[in-house]
N, C-alpha and C. Protein backbone atom coordinates (compact mmCIF):
# COMPACT_ATOMS: atom_id res chain seq x y z
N UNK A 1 85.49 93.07 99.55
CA UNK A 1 86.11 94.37 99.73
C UNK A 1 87.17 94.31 100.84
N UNK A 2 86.86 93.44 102.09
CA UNK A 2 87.86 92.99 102.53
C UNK A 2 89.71 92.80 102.63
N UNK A 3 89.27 91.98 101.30
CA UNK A 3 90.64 91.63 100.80
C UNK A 3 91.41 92.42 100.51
N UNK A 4 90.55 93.26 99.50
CA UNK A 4 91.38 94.94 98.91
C UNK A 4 91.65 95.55 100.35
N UNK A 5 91.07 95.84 101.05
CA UNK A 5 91.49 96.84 102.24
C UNK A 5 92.84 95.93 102.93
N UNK A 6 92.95 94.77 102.84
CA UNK A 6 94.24 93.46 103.37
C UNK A 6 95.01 93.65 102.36
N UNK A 7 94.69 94.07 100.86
CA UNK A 7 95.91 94.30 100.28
C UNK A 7 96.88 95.64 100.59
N UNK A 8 95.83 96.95 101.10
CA UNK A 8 96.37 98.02 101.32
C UNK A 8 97.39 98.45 102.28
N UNK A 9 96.46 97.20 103.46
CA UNK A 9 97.63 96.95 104.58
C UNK A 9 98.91 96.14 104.41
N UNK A 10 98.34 95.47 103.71
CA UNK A 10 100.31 94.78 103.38
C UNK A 10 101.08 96.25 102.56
N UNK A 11 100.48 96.77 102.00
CA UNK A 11 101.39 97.96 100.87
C UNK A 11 101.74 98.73 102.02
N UNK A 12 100.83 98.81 103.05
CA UNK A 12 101.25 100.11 104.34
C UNK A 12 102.81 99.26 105.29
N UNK A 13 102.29 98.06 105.33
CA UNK A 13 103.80 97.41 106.27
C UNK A 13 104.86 97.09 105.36
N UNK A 14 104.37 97.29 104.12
CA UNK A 14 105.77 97.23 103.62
C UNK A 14 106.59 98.16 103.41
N UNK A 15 106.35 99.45 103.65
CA UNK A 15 107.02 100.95 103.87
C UNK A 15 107.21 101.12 102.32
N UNK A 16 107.23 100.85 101.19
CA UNK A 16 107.75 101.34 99.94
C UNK A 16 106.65 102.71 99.73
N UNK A 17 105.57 102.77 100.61
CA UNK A 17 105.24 104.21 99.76
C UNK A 17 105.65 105.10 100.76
N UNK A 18 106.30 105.14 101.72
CA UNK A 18 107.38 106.30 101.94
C UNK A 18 108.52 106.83 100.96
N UNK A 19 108.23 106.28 99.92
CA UNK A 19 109.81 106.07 99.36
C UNK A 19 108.83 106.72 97.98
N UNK A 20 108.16 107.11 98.05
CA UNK A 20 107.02 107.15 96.35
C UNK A 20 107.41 109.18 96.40
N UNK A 21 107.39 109.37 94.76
CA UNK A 21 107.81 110.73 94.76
C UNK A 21 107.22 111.44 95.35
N UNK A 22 105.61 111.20 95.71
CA UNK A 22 104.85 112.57 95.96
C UNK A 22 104.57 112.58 97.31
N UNK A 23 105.36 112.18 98.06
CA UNK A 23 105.67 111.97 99.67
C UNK A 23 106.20 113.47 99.71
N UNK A 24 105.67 114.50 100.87
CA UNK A 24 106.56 115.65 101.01
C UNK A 24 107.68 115.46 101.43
N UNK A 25 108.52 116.13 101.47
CA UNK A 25 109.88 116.08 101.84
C UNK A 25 110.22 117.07 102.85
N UNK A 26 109.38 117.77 103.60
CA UNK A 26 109.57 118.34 104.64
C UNK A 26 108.84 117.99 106.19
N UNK A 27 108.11 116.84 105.28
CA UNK A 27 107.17 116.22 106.61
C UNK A 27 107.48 115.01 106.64
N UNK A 28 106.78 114.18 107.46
CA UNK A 28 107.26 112.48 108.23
C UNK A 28 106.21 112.16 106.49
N UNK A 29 106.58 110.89 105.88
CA UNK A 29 105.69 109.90 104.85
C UNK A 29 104.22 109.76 105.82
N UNK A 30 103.19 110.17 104.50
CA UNK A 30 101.49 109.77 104.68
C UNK A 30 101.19 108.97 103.93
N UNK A 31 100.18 108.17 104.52
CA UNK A 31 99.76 107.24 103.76
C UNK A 31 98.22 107.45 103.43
N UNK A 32 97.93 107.32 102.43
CA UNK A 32 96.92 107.99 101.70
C UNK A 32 95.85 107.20 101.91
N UNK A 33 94.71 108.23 102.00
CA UNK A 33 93.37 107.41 102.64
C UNK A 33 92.92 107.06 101.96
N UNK A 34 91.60 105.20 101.59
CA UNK A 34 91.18 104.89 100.93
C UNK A 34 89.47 105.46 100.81
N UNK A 35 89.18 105.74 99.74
CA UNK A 35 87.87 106.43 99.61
C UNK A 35 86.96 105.49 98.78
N UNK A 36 86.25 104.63 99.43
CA UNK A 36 85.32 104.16 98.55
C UNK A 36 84.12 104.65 97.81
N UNK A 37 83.86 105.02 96.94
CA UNK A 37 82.66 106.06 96.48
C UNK A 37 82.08 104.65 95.25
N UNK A 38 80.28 104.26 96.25
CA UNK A 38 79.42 103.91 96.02
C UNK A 38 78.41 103.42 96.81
N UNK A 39 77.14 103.36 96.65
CA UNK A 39 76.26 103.26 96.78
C UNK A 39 76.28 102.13 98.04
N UNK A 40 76.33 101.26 97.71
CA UNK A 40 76.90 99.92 98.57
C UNK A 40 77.56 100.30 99.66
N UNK A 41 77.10 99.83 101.08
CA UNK A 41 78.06 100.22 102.08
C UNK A 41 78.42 98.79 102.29
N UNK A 42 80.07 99.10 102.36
CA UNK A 42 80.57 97.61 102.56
C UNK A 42 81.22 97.52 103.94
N UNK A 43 80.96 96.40 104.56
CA UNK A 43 81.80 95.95 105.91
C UNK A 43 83.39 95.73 105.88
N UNK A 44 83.95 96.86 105.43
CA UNK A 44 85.18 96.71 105.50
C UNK A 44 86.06 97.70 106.88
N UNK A 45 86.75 97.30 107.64
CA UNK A 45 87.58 98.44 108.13
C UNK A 45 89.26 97.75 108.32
N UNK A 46 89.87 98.22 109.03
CA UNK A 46 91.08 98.78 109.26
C UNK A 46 91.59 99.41 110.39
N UNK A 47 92.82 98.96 111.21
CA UNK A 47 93.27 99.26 112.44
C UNK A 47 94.48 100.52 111.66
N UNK A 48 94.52 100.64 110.59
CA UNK A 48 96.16 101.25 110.01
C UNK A 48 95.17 101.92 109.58
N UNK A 49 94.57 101.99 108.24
CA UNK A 49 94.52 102.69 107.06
C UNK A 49 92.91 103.41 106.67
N UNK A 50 93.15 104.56 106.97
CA UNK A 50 91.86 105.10 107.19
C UNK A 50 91.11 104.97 105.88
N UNK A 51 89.61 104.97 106.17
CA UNK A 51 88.97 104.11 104.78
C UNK A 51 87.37 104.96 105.22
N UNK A 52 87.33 105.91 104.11
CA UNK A 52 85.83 106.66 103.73
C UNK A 52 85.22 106.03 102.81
N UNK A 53 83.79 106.17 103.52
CA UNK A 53 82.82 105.40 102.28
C UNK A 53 81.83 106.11 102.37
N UNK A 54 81.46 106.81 100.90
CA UNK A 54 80.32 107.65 100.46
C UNK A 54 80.00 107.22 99.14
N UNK A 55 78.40 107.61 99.21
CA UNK A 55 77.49 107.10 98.14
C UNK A 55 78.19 107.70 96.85
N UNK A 56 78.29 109.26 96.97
CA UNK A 56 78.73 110.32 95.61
C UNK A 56 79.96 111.20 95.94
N UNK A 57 80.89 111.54 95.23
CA UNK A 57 81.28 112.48 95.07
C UNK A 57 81.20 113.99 96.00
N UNK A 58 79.83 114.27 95.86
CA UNK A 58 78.87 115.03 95.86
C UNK A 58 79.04 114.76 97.25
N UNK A 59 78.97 113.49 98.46
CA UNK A 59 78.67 113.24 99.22
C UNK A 59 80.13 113.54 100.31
N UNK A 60 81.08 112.94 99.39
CA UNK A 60 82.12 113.02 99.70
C UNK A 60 82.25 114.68 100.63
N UNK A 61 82.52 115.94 99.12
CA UNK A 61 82.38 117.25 99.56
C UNK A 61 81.51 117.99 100.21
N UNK A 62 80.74 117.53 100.63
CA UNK A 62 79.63 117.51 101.49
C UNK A 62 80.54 117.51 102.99
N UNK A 63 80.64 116.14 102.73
CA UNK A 63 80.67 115.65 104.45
C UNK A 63 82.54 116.19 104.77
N UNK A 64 83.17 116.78 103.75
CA UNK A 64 84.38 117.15 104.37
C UNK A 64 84.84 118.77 104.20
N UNK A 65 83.69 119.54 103.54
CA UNK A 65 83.79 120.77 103.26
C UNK A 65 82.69 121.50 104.62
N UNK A 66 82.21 120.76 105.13
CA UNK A 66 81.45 121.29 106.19
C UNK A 66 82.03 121.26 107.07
N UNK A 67 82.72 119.71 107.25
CA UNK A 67 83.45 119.72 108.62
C UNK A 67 84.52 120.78 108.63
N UNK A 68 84.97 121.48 107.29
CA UNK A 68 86.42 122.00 107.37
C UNK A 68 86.11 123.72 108.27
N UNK A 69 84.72 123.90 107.92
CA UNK A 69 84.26 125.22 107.87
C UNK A 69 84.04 125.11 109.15
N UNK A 70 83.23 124.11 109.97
CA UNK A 70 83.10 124.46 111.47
C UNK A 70 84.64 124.23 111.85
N UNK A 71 85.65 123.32 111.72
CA UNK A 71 86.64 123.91 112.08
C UNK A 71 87.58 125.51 112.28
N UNK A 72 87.26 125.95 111.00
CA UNK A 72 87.58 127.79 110.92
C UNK A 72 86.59 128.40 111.86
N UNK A 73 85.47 127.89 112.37
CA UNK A 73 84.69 128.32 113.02
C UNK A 73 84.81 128.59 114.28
N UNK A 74 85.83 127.28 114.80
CA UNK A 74 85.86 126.65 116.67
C UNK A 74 87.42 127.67 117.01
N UNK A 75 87.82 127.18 117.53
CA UNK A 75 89.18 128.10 118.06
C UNK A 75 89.92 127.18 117.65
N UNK A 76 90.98 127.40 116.95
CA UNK A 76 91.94 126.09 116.72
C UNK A 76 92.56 125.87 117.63
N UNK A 77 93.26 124.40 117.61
CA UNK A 77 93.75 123.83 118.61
C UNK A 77 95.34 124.17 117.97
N UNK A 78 96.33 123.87 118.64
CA UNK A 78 97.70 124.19 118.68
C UNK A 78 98.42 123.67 119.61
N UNK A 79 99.41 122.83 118.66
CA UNK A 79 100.14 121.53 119.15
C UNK A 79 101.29 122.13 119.35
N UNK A 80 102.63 121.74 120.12
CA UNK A 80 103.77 121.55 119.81
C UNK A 80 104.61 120.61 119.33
N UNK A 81 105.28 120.73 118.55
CA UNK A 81 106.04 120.07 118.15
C UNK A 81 107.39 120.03 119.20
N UNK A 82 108.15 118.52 119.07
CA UNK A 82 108.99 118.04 120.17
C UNK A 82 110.12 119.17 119.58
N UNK A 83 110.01 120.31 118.88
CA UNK A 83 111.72 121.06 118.70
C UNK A 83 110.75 122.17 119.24
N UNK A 84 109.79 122.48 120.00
CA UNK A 84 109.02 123.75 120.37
C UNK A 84 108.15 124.70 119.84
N UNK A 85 108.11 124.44 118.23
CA UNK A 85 107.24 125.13 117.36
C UNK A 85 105.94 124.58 117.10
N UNK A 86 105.24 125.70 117.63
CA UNK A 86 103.82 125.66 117.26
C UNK A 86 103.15 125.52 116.23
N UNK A 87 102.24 124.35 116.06
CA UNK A 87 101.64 124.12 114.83
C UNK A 87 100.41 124.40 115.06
N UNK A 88 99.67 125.38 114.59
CA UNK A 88 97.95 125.40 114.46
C UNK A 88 97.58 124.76 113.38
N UNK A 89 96.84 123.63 114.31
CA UNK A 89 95.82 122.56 113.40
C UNK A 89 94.78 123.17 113.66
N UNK A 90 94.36 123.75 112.06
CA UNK A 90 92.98 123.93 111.75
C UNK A 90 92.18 122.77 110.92
């Protein structure tokens, strides 16, 4: 599993998916997180490319629909941006 996560990072230093259609066009290029969904927890990580690993689906929305809700919950935090506009990250 390794390897695959070393292939992802070469696709990340090679910048071509900045350049991919479904990049917004009003924000900086993201690079899309890898989600492993199975059973198997594998020893893989990554200094670049963020990499989730859940058993189900099920597990997945679980563990990111909860976190989203105690976020609406806490006080959001609120960044500036270097032109002065405030962004609330919820």
């Amino acid at each position: 599993m390794q390897d695959k996560v070393n292939l992802y990072e070469e696709f990340f230093f090679s910048d071509e998916w900045k350049a991919l259609h479904w990049q917004p066009e009003e924000w900086s290029s993201i690079f899309p997180s890898v989600i492993l969904i199975t059973p198997v927890r594998y020893a893989a990580s990554s200094d670049h490319i963020r990499i989730i690993q859940v058993a189900s689906i099920h597990e997945l929305m679980e563990k990111y629909n909860g976190s989203g809700k105690q976020q609406r919950e806490e006080k959001p935090r609120i960044s500036a941006s270097s032109g002065g506009i405030k962004i609330n990250l919820t």
